[in-house]
PDB file of N, CA and C in Angstrom:
ATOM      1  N   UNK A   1       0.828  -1.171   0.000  1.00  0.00           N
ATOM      2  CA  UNK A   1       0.000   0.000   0.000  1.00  0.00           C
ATOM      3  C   UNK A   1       0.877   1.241   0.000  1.00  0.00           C
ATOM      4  N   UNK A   2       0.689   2.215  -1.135  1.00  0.00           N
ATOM      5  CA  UNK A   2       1.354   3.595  -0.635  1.00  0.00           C
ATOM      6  C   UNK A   2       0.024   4.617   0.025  1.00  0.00           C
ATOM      7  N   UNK A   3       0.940   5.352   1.044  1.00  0.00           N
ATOM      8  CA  UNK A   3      -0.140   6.208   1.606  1.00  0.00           C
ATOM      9  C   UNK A   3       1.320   7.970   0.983  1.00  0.00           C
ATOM     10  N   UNK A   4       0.549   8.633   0.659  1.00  0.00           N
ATOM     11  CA  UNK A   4       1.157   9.596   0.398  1.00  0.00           C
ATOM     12  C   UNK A   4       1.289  10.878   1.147  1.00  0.00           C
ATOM     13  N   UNK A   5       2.218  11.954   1.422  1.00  0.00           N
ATOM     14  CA  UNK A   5       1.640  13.592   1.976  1.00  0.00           C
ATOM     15  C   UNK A   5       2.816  14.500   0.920  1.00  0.00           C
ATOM     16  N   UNK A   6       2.597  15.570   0.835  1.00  0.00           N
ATOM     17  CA  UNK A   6       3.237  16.268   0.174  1.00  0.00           C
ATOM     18  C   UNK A   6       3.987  16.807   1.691  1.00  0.00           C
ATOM     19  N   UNK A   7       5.468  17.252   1.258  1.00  0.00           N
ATOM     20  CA  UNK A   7       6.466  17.985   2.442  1.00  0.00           C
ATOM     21  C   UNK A   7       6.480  19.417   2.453  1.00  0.00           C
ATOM     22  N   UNK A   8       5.107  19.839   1.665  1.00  0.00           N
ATOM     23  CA  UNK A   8       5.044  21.380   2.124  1.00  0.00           C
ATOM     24  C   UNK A   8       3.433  21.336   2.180  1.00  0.00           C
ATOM     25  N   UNK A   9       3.445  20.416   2.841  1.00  0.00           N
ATOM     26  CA  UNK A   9       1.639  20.652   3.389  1.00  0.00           C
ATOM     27  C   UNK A   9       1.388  19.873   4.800  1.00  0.00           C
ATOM     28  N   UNK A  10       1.793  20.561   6.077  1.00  0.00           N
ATOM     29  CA  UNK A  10       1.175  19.905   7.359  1.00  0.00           C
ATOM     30  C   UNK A  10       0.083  18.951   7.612  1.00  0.00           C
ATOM     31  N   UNK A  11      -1.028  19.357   6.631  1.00  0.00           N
ATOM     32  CA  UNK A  11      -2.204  18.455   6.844  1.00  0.00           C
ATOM     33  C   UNK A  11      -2.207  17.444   6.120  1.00  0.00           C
ATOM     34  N   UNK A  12      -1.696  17.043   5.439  1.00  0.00           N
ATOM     35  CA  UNK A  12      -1.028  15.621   4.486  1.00  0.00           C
ATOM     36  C   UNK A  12      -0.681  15.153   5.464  1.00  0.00           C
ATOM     37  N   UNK A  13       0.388  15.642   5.638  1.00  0.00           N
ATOM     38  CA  UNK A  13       1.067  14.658   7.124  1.00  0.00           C
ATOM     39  C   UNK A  13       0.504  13.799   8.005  1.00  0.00           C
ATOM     40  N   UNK A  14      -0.830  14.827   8.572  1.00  0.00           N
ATOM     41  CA  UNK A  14      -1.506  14.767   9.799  1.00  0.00           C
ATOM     42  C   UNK A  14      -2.584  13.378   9.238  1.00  0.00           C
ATOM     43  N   UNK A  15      -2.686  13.704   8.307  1.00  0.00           N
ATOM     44  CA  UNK A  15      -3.814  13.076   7.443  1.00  0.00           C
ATOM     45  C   UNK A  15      -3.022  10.645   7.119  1.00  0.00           C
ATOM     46  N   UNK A  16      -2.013  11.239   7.131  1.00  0.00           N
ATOM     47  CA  UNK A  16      -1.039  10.157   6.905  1.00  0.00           C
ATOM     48  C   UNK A  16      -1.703   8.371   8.049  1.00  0.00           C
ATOM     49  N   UNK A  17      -1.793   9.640   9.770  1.00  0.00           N
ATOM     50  CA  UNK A  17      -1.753   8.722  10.850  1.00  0.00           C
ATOM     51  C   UNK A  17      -3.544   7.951  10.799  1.00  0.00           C
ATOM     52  N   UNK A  18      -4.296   8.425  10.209  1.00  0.00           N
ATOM     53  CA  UNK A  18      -5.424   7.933   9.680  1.00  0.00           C
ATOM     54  C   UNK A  18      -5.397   6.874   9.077  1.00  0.00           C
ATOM     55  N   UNK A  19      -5.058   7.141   7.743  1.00  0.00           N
ATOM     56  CA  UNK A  19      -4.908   6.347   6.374  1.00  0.00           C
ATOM     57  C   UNK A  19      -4.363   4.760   6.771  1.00  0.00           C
ATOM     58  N   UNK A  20      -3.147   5.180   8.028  1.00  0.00           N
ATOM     59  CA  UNK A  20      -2.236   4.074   7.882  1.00  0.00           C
ATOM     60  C   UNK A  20      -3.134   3.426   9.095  1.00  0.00           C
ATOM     61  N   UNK A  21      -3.693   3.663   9.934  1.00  0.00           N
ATOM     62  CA  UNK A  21      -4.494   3.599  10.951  1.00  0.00           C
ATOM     63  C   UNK A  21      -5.409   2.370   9.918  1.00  0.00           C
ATOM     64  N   UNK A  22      -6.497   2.989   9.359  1.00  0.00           N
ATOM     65  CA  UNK A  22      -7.364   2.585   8.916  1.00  0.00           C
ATOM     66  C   UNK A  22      -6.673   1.519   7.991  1.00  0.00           C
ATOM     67  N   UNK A  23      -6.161   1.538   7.447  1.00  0.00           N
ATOM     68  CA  UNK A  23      -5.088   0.047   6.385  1.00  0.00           C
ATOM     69  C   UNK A  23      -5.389  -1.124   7.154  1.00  0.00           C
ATOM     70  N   UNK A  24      -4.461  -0.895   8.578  1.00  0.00           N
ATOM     71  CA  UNK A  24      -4.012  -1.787   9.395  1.00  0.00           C
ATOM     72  C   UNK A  24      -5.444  -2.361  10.346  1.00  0.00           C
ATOM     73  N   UNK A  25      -6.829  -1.917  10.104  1.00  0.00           N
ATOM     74  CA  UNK A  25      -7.467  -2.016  11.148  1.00  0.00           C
ATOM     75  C   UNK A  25      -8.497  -2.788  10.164  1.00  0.00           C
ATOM     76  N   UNK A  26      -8.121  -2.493   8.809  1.00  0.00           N
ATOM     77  CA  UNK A  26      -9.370  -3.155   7.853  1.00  0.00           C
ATOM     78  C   UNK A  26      -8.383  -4.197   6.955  1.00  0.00           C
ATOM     79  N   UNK A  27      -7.398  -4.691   7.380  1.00  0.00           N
ATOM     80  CA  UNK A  27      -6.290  -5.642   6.944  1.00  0.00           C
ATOM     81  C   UNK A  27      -6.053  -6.594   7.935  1.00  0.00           C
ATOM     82  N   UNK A  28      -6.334  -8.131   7.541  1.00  0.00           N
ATOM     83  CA  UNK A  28      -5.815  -9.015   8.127  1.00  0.00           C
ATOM     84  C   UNK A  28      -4.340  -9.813   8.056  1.00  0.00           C
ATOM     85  N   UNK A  29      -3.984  -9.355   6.986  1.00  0.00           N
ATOM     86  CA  UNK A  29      -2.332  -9.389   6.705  1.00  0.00           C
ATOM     87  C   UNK A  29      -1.584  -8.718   7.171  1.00  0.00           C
ATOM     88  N   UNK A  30      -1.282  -9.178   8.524  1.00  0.00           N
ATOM     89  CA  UNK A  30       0.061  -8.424   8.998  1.00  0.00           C
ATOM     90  C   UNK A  30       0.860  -7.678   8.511  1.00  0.00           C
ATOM     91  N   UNK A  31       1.543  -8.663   7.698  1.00  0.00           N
ATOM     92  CA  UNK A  31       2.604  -8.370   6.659  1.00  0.00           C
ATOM     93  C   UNK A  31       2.310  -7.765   5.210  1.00  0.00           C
ATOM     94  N   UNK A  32       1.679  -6.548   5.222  1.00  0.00           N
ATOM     95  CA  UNK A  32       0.959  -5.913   4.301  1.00  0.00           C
ATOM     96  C   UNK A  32       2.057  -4.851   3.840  1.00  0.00           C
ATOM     97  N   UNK A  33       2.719  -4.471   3.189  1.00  0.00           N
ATOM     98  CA  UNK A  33       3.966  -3.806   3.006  1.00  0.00           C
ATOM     99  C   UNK A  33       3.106  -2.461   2.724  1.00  0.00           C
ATOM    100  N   UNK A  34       3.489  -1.227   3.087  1.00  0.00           N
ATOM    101  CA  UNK A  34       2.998   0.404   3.301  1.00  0.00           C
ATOM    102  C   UNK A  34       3.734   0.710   3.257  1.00  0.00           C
ATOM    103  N   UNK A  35       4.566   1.882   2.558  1.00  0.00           N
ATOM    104  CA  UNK A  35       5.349   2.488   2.264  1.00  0.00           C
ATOM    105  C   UNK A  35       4.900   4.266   2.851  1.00  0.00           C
ATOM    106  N   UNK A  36       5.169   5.020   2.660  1.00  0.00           N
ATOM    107  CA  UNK A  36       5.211   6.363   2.926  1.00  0.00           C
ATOM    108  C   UNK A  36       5.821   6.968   1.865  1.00  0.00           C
ATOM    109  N   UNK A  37       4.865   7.983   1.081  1.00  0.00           N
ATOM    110  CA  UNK A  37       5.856   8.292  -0.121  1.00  0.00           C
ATOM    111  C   UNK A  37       5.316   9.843   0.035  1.00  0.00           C
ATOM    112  N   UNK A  38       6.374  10.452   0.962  1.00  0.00           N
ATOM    113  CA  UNK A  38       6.476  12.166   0.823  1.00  0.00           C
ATOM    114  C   UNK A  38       6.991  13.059  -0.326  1.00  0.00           C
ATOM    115  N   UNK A  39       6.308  13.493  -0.905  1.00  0.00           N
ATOM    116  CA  UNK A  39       6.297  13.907  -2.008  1.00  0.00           C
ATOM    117  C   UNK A  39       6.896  15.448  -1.969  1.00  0.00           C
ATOM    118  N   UNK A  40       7.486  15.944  -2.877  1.00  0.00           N
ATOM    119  CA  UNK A  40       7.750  17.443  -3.140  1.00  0.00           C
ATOM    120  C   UNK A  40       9.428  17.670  -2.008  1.00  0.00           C
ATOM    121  N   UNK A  41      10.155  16.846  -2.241  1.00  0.00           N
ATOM    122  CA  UNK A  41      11.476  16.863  -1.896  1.00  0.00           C
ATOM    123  C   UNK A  41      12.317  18.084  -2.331  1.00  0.00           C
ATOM    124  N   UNK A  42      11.870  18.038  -3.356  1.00  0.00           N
ATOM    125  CA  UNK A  42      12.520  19.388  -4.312  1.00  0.00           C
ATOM    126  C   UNK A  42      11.714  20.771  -4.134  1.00  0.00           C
ATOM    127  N   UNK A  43      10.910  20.985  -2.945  1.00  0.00           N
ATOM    128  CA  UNK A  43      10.847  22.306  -2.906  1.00  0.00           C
ATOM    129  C   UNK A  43      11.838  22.947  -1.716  1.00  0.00           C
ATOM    130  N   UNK A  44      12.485  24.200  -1.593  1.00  0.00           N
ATOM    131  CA  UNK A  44      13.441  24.773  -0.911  1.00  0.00           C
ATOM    132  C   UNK A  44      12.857  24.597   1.111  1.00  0.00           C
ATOM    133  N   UNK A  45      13.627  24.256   1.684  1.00  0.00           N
ATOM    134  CA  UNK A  45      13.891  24.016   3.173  1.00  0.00           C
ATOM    135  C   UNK A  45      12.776  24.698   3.390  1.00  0.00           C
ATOM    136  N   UNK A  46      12.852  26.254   3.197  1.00  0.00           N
ATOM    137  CA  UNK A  46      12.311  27.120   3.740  1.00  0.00           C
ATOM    138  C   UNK A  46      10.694  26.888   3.401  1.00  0.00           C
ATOM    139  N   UNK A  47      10.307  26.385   2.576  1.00  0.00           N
ATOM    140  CA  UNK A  47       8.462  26.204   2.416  1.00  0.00           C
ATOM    141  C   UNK A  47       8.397  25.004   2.728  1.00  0.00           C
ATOM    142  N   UNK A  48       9.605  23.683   3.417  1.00  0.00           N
ATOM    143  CA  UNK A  48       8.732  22.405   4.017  1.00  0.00           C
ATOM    144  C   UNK A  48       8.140  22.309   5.020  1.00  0.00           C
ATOM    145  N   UNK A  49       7.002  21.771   5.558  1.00  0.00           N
ATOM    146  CA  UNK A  49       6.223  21.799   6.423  1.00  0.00           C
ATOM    147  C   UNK A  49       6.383  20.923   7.411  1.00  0.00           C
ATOM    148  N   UNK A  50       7.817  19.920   6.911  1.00  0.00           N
ATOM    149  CA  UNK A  50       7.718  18.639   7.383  1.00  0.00           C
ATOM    150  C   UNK A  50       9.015  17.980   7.250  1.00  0.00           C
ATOM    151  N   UNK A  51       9.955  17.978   8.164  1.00  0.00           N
ATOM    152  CA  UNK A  51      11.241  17.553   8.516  1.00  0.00           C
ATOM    153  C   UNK A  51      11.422  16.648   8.125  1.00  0.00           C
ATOM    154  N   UNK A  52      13.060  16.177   7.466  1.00  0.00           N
ATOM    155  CA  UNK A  52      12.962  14.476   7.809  1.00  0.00           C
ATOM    156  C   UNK A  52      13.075  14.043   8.882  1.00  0.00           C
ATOM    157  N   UNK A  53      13.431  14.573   9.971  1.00  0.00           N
ATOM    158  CA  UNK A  53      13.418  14.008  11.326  1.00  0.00           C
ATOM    159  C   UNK A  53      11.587  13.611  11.737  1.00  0.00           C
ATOM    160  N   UNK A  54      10.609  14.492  11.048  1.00  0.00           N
ATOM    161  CA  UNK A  54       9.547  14.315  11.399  1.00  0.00           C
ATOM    162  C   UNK A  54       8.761  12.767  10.983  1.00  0.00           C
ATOM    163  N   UNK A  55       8.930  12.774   9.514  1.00  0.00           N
ATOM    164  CA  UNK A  55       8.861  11.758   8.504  1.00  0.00           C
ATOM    165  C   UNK A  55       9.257  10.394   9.111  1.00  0.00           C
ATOM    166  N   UNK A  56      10.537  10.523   9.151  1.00  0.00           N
ATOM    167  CA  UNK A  56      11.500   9.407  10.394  1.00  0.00           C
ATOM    168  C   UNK A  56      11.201   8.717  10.852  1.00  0.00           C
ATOM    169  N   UNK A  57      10.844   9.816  12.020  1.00  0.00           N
ATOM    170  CA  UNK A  57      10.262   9.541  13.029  1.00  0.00           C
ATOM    171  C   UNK A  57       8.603   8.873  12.983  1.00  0.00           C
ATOM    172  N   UNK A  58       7.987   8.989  12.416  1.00  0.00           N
ATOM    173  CA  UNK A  58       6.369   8.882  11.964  1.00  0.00           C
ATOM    174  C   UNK A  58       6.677   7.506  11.588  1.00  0.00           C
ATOM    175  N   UNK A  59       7.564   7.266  10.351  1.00  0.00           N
ATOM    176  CA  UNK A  59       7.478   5.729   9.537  1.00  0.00           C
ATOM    177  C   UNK A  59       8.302   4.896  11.022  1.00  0.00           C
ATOM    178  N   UNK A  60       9.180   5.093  11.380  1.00  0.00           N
ATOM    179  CA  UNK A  60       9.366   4.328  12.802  1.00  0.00           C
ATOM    180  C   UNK A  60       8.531   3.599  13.554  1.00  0.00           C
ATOM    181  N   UNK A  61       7.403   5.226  14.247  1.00  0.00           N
ATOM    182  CA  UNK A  61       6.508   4.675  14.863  1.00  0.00           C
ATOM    183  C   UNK A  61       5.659   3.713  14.731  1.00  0.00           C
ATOM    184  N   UNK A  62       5.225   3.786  13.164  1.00  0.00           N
ATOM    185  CA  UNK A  62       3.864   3.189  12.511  1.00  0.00           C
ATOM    186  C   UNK A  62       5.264   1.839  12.223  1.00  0.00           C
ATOM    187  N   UNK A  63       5.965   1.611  11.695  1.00  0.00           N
ATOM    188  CA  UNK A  63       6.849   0.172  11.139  1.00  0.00           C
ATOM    189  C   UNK A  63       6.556  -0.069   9.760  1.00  0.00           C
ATOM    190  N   UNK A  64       6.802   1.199   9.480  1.00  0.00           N
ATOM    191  CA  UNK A  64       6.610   1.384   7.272  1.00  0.00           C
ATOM    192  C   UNK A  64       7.998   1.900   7.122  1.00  0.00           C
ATOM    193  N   UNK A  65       8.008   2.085   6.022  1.00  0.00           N
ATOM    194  CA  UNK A  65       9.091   2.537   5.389  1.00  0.00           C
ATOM    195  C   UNK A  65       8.519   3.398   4.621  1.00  0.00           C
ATOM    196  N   UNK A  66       9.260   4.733   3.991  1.00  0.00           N
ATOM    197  CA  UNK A  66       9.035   5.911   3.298  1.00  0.00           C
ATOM    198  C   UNK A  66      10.216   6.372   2.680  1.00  0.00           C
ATOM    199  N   UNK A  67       9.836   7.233   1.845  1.00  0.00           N
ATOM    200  CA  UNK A  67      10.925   7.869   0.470  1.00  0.00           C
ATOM    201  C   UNK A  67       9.934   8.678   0.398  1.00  0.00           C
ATOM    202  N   UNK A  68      11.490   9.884   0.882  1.00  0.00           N
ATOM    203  CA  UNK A  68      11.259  11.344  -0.505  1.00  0.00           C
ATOM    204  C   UNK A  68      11.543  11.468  -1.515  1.00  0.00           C
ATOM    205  N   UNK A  69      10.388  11.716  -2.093  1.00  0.00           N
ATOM    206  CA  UNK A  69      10.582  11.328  -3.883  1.00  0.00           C
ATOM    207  C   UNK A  69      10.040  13.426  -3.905  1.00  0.00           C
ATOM    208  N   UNK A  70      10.391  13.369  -5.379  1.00  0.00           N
ATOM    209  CA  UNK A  70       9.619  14.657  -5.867  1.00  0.00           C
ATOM    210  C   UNK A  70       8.774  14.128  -7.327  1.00  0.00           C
ATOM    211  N   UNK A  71       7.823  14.031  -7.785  1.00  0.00           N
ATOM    212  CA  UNK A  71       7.597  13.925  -9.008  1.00  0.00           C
ATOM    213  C   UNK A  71       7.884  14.533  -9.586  1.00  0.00           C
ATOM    214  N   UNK A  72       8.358  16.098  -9.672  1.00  0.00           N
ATOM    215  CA  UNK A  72       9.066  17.114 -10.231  1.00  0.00           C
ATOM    216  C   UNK A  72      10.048  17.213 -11.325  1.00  0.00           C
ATOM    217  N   UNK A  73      10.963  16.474 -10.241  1.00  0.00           N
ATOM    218  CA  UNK A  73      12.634  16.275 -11.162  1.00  0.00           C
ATOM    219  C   UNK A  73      12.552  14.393 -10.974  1.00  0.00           C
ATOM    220  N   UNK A  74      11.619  13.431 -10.431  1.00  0.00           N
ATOM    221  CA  UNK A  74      11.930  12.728 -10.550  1.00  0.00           C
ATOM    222  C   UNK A  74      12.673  11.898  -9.046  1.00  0.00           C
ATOM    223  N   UNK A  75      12.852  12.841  -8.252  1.00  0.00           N
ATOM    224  CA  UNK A  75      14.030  12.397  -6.848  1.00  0.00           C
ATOM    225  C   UNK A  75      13.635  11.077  -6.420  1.00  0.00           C
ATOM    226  N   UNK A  76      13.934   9.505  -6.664  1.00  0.00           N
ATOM    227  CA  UNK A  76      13.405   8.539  -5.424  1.00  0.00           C
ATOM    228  C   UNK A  76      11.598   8.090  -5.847  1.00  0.00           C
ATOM    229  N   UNK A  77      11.314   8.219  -6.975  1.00  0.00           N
ATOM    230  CA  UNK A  77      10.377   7.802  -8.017  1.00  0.00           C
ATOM    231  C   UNK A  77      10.563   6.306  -8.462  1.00  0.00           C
ATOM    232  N   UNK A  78      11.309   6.134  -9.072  1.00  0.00           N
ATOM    233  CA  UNK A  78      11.501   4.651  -9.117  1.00  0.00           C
ATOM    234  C   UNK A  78      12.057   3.709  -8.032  1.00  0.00           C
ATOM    235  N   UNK A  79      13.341   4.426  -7.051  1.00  0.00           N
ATOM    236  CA  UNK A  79      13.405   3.530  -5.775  1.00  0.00           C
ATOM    237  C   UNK A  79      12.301   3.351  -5.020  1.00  0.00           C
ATOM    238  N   UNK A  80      11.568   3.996  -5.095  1.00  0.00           N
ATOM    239  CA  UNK A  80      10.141   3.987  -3.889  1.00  0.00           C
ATOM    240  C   UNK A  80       9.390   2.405  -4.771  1.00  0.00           C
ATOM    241  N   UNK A  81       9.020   2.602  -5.865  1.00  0.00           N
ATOM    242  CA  UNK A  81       8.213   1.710  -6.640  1.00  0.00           C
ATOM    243  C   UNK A  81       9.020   0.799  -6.501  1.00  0.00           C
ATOM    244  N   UNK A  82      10.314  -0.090  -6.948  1.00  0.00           N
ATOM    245  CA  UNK A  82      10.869  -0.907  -6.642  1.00  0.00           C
ATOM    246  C   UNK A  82      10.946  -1.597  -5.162  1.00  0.00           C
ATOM    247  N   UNK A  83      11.048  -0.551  -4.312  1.00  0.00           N
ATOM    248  CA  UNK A  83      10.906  -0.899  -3.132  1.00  0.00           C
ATOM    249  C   UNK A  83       9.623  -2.172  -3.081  1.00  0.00           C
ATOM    250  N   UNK A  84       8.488  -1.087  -2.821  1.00  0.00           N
ATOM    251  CA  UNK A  84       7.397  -1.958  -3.046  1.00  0.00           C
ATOM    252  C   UNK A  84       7.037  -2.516  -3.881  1.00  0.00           C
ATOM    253  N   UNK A  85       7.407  -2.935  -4.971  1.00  0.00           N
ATOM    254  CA  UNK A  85       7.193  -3.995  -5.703  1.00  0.00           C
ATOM    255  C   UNK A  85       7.873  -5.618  -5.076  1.00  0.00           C
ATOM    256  N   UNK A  86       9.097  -5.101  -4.406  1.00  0.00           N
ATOM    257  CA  UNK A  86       9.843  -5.749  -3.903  1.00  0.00           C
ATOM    258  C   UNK A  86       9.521  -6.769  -2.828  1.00  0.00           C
ATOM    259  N   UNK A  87       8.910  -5.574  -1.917  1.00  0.00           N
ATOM    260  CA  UNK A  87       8.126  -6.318  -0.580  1.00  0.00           C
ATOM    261  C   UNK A  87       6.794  -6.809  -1.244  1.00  0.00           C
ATOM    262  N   UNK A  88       6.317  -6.374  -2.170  1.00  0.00           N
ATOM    263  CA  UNK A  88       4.914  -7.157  -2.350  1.00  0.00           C
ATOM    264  C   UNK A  88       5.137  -8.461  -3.020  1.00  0.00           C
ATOM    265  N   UNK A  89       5.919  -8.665  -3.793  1.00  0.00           N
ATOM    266  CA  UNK A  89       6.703 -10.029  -3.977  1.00  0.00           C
ATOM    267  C   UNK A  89       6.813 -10.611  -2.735  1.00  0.00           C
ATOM    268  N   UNK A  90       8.424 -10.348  -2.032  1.00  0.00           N
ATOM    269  CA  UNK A  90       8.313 -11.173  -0.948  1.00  0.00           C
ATOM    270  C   UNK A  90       6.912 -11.423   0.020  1.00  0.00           C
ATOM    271  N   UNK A  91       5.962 -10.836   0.269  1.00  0.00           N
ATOM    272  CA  UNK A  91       5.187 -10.984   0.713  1.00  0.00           C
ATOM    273  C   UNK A  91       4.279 -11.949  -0.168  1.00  0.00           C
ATOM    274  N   UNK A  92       3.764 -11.760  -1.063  1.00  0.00           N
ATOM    275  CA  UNK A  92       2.918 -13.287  -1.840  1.00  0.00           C
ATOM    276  C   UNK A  92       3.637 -14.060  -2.271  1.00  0.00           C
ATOM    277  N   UNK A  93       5.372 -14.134  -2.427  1.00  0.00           N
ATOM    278  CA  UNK A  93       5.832 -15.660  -3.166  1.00  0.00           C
ATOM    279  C   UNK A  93       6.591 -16.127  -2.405  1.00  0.00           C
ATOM    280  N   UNK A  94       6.752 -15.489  -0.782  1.00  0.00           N
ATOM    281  CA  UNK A  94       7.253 -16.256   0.100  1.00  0.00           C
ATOM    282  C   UNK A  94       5.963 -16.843   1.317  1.00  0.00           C
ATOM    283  N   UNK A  95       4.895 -17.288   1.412  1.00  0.00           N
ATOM    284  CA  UNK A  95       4.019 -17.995   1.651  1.00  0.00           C
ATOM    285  C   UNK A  95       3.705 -19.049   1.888  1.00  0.00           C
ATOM    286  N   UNK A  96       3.747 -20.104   2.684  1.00  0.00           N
ATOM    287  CA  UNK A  96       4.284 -21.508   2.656  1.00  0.00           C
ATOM    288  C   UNK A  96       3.007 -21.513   1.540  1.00  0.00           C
ATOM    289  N   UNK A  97       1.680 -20.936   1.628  1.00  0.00           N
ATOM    290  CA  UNK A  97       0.778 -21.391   0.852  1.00  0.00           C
ATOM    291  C   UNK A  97       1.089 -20.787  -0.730  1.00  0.00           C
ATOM    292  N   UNK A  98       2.257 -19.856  -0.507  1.00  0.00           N
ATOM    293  CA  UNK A  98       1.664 -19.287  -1.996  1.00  0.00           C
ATOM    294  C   UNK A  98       3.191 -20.145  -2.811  1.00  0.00           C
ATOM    295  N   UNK A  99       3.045 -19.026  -4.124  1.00  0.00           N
ATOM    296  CA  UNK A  99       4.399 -19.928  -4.979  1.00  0.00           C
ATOM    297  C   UNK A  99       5.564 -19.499  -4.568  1.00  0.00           C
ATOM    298  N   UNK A 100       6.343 -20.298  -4.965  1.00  0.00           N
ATOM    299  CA  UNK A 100       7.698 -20.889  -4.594  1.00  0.00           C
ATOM    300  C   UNK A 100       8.433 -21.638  -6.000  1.00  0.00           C
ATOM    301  N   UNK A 101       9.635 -20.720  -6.294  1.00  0.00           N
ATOM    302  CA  UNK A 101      10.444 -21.889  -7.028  1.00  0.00           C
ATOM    303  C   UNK A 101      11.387 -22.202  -6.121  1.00  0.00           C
ATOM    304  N   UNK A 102      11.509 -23.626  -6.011  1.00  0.00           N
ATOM    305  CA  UNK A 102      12.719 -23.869  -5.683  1.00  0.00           C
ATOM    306  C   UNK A 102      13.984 -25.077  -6.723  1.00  0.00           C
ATOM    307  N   UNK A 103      14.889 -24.592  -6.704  1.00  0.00           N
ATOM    308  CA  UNK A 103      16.197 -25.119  -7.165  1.00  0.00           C
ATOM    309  C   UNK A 103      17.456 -25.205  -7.204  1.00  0.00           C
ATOM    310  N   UNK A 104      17.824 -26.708  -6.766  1.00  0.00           N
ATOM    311  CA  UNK A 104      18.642 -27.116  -6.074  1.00  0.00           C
ATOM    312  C   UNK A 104      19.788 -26.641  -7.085  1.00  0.00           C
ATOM    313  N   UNK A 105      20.795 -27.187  -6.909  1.00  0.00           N
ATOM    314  CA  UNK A 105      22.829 -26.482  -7.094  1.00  0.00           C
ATOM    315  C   UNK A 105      22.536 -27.475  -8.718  1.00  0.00           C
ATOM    316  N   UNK A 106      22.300 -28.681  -8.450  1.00  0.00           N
ATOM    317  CA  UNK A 106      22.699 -29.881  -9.342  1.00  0.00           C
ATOM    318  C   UNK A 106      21.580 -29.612 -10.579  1.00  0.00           C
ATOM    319  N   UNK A 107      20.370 -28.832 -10.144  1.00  0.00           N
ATOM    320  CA  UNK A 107      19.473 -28.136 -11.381  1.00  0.00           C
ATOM    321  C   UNK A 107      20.142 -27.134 -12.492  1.00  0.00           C
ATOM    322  N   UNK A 108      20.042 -27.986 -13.903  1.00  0.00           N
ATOM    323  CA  UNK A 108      20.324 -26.647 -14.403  1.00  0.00           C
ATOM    324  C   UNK A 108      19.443 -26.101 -16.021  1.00  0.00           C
ATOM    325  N   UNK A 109      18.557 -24.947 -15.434  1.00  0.00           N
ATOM    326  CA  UNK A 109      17.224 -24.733 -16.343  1.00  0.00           C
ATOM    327  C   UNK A 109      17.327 -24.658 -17.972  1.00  0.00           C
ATOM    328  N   UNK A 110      18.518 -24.666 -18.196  1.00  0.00           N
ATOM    329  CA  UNK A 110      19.263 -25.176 -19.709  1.00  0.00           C
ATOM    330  C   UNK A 110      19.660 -26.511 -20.325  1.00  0.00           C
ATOM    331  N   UNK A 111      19.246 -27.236 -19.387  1.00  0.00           N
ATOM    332  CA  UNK A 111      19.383 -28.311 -19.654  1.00  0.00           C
ATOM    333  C   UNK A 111      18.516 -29.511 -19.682  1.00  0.00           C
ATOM    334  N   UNK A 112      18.498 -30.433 -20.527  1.00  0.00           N
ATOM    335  CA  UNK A 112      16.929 -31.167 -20.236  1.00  0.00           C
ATOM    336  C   UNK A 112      17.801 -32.489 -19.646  1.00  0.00           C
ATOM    337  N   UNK A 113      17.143 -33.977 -19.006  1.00  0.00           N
ATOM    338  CA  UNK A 113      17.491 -34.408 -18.489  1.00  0.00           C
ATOM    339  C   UNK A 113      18.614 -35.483 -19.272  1.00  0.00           C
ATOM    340  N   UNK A 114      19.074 -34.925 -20.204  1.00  0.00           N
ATOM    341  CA  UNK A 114      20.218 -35.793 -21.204  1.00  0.00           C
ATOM    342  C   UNK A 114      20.985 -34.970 -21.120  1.00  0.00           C
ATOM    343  N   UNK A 115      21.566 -34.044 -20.504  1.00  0.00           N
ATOM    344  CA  UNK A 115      22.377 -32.950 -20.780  1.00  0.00           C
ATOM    345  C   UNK A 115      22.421 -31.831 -21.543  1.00  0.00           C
ATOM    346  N   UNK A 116      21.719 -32.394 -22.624  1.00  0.00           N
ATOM    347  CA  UNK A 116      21.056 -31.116 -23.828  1.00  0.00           C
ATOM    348  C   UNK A 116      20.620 -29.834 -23.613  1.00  0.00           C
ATOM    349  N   UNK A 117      20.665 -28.328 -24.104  1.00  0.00           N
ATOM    350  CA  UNK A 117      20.579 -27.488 -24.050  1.00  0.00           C
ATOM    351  C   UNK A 117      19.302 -27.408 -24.559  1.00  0.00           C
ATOM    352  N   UNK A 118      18.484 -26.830 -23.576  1.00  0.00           N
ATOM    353  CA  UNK A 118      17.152 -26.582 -24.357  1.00  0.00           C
ATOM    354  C   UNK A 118      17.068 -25.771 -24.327  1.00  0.00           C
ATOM    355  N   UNK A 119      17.562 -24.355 -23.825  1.00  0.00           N
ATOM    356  CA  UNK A 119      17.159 -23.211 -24.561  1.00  0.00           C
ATOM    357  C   UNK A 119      16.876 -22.516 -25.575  1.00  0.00           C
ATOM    358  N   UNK A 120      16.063 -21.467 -25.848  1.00  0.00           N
ATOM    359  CA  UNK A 120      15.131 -21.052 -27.055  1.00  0.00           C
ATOM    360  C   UNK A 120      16.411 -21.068 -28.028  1.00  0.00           C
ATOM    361  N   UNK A 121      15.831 -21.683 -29.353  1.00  0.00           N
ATOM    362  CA  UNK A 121      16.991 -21.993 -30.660  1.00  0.00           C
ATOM    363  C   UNK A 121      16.381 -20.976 -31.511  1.00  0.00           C
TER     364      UNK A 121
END
C-alpha cells in the first residue's frame, strides 16, 4: 500500500496517521507492506512543512518505510516503486501457501534431463 503527503503541506502529514491507521485495522495481513511516499522533496527548506526528522520519526513509529521522492525532477520515483514492488513479492511468493520456485545447485534450467541445451533456438 502507498499512503502519500506532500512535504510542504502539514495536513497531508496529519492526514497520513489515519490512512495508515485505517489500512491496518481493515487488513488481516500483517505483513501488508505500506510504504510512505512524501512527495515534493525538491521544494526549498524554507516552504517544508515537514522535517525528515519528522517523517522518520512517523514511519518508525507506525513500522513502514518511506521515500522522498519529488515527481518534479523525478528524486526517489523509481526507488520507492521498486521498493514496493519488492516487498509485495516477498510478501505473496514467500508464503508456505503461496508460490515458490525452488532449485537445487545440481538443477540446471538449460538443460533437459540428457544434458542437452534446451534453450530457445
Amino acid at each position: 500500500m502507498i499512503v502519500t503527503c506532500a512535504l510542504d503541506n502539514r495536513k497531508s502529514f496529519a492526514n497520513l496517521k489515519k490512512w495508515i491507521y485505517s489500512i491496518k485495522e481493515n487488513n488481516s495481513n500483517e505483513k501488508l507492506p505500506i510504504v510512505i511516499i512524501a512527495n515534493k522533496c525538491d521544494v526549498e527548506l524554507s516552504n517544508r512543512e515537514i522535517t525528515k526528522e519528522d517523517i522518520h520519526c512517523f514511519a518508525k513509529e507506525w513500522g513502514v518505510e518511506y521515500f522522498e521522492t519529488s515527481a518534479k525532477d523525478g528524486t526517489n520515483v523509481d526507488e520507492s516503486f521498486e521498493f514496493l514492488f519488492n516487498m509485495i513479492y516477498k510478501t505473496i511468493y514467500t508464503k508456505n501457501e503461496g508460490f515458490k520456485i525452488e532449485i537445487s545447485e545440481s538443477q540446471n534450467l538449460n538443460e533437459n534431463n540428457n544434458g542437452k541445451n534446451i534453450c530457445c533456438k
